[in-house]
N, C-alpha and C. Protein backbone atom coordinates (compact mmCIF):
# COMPACT_ATOMS: atom_id res chain seq x y z
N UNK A 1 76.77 94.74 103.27
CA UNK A 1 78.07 94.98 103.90
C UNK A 1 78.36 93.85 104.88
N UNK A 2 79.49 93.73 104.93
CA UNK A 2 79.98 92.17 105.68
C UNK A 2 80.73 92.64 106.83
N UNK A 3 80.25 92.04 108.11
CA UNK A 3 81.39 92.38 108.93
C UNK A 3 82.53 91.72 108.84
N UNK A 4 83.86 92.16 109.04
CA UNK A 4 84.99 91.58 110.16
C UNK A 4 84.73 90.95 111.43
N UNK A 5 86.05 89.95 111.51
CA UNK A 5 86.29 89.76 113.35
C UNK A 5 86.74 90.71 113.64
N UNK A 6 86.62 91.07 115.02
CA UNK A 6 87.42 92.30 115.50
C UNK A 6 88.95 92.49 114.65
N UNK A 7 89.19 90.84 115.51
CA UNK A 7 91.47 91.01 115.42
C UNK A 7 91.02 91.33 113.78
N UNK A 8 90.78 91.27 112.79
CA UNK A 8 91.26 91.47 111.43
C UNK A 8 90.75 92.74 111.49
N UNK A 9 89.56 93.10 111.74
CA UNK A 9 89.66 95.02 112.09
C UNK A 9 91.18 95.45 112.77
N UNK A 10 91.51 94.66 114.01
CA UNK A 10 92.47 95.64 114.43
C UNK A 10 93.76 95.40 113.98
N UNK A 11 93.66 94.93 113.22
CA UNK A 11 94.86 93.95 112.02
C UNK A 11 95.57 94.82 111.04
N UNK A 12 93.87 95.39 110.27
CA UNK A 12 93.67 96.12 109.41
C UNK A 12 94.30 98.15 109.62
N UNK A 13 93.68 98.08 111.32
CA UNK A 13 93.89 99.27 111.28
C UNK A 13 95.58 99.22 111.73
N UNK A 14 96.13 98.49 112.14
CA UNK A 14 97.49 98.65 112.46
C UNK A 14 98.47 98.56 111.26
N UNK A 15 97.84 98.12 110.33
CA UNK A 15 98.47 97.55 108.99
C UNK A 15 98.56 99.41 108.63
N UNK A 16 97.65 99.63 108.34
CA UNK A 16 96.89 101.21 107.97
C UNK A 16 97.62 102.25 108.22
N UNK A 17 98.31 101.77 109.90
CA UNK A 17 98.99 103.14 110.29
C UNK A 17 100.35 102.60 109.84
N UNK A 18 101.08 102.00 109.95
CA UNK A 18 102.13 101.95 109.54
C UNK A 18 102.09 101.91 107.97
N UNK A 19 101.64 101.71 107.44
CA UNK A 19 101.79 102.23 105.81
C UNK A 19 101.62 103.86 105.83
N UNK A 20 100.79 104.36 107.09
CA UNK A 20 100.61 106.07 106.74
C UNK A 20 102.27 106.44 106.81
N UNK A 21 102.92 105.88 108.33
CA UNK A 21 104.09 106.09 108.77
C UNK A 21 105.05 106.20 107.17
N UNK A 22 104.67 105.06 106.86
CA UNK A 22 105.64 104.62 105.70
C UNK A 22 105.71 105.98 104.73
N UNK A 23 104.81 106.27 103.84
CA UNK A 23 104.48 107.48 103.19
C UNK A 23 104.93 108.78 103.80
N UNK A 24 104.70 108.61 105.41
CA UNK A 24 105.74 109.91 105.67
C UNK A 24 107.19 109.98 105.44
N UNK A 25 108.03 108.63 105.87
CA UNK A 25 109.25 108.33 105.74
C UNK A 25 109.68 108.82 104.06
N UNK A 26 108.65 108.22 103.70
CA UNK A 26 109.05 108.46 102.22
C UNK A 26 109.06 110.13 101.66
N UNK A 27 108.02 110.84 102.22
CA UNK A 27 107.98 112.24 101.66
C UNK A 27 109.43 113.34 102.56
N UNK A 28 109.75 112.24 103.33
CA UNK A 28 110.78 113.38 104.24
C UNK A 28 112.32 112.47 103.60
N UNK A 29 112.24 110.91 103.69
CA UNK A 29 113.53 110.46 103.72
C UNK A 29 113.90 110.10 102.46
N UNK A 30 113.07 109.90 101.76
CA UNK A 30 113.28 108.98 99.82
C UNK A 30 112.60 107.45 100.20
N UNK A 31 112.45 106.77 99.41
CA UNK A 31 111.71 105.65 98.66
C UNK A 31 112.73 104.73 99.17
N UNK A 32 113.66 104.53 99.10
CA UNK A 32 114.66 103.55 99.53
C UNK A 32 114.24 103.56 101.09
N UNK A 33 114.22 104.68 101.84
CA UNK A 33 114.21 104.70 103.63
C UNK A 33 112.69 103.83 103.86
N UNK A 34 111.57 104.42 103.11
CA UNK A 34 110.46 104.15 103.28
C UNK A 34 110.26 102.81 103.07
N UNK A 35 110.59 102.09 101.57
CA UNK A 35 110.55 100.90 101.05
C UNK A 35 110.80 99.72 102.52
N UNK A 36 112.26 99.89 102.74
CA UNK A 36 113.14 99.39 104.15
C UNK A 36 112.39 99.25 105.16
N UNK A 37 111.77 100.52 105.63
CA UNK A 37 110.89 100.50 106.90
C UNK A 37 109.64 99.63 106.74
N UNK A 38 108.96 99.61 106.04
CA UNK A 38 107.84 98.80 105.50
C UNK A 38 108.01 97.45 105.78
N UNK A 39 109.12 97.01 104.84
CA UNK A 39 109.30 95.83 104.91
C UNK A 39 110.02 94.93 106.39
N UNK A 40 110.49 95.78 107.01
CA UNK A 40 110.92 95.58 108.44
C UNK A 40 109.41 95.63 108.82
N UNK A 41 108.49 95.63 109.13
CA UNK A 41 107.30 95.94 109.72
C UNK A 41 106.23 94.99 108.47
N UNK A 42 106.73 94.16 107.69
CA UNK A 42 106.29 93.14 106.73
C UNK A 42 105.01 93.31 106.21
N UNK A 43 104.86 94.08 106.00
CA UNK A 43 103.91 94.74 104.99
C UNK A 43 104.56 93.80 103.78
N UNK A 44 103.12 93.46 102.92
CA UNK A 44 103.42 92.70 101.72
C UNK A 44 104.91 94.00 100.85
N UNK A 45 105.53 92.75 100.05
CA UNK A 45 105.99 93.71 98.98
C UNK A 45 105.33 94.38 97.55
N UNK A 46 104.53 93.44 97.25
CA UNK A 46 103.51 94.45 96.37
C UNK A 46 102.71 95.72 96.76
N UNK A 47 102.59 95.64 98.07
CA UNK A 47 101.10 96.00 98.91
C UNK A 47 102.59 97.55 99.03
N UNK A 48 104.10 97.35 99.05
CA UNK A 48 104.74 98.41 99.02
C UNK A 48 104.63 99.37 98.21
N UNK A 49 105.09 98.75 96.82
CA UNK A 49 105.47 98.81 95.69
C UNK A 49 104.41 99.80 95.02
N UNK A 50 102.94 99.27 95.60
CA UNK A 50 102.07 100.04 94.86
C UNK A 50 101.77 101.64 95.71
N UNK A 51 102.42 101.39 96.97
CA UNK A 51 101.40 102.23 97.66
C UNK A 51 102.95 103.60 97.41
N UNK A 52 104.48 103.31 97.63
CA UNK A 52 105.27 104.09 97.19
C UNK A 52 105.07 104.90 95.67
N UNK A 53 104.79 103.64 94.91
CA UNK A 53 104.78 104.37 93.27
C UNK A 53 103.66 105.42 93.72
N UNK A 54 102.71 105.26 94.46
CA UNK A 54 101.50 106.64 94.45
C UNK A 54 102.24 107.45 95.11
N UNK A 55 102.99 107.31 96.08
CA UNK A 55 103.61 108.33 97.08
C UNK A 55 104.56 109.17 95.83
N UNK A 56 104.97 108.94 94.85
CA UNK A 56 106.31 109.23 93.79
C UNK A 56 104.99 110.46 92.78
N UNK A 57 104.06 109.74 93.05
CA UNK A 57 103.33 110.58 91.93
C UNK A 57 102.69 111.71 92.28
N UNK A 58 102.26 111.90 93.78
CA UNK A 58 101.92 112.65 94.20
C UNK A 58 102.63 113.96 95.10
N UNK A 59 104.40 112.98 95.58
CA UNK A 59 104.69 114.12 95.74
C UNK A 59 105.95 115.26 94.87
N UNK A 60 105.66 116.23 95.59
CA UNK A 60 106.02 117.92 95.12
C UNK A 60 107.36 117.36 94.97
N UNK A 61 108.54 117.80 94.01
CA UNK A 61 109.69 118.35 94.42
C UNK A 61 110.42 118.92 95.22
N UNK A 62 111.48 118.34 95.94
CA UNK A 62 111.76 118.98 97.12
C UNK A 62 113.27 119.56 97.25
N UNK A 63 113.64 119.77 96.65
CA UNK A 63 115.20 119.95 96.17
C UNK A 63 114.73 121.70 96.19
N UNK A 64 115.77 121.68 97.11
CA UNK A 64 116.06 122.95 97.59
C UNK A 64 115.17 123.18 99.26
N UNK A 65 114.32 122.18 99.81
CA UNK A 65 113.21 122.57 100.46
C UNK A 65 113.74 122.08 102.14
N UNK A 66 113.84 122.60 102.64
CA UNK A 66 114.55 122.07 104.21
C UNK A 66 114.33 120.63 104.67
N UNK A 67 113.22 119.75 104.06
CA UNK A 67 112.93 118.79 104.22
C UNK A 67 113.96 117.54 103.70
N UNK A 68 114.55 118.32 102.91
CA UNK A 68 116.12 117.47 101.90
C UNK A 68 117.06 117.23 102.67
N UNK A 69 116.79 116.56 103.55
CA UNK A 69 118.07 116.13 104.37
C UNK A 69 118.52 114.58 104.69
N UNK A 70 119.42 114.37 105.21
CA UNK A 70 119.67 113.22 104.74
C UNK A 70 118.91 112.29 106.39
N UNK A 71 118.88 110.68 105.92
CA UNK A 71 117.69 110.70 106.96
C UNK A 71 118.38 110.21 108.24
N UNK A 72 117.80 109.70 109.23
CA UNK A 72 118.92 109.96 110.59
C UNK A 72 119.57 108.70 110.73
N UNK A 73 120.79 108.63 111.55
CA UNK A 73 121.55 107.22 111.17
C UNK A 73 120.50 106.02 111.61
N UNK A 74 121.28 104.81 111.16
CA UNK A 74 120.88 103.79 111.46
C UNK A 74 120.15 103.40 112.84
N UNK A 75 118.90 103.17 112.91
CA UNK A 75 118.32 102.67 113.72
C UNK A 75 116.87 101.55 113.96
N UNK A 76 117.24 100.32 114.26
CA UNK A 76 116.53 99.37 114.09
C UNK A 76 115.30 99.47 115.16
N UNK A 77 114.82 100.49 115.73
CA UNK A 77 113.80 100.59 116.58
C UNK A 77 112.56 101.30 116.40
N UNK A 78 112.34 100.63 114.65
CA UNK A 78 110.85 100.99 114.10
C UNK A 78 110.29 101.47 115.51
């Protein structure tokens, strides 16, 4: 097992949480809100692409479910 430098540990884990963030956006707002936020916060676009398509596969249907709402206006303060 190989270590890291710290900064790319704490690189890694900041990268980490905002992709979790992302996946939430996505299970509450749609794929378009989530995609957006990501990439404002420059997360690769593949490193998106792959991690949304899992978010699509895993989640439930939500139509009809209180969570279906539309997502809140415009605001640039990731």
């Amino acid at each position: 097992m190989t270590n890291s430098p710290p900064s790319e540990r704490r690189q890694d884990l900041h990268r980490q949480a905002l992709i979790e963030v992302g996946i939430r956006l996505q299970r509450h707002f749609g794929t378009a809100y989530a995609e957006q936020y990501l990439a404002d916060v420059n997360i690769p676009e593949l490193t998106i692409q792959r991690i949304l398509a899992r978010g699509e596969l895993r989640k439930p249907s939500a139509r009809g479910c209180a969570l279906d709402v539309a997502p809140p206006a415009a605001n640039d303060d990731h």
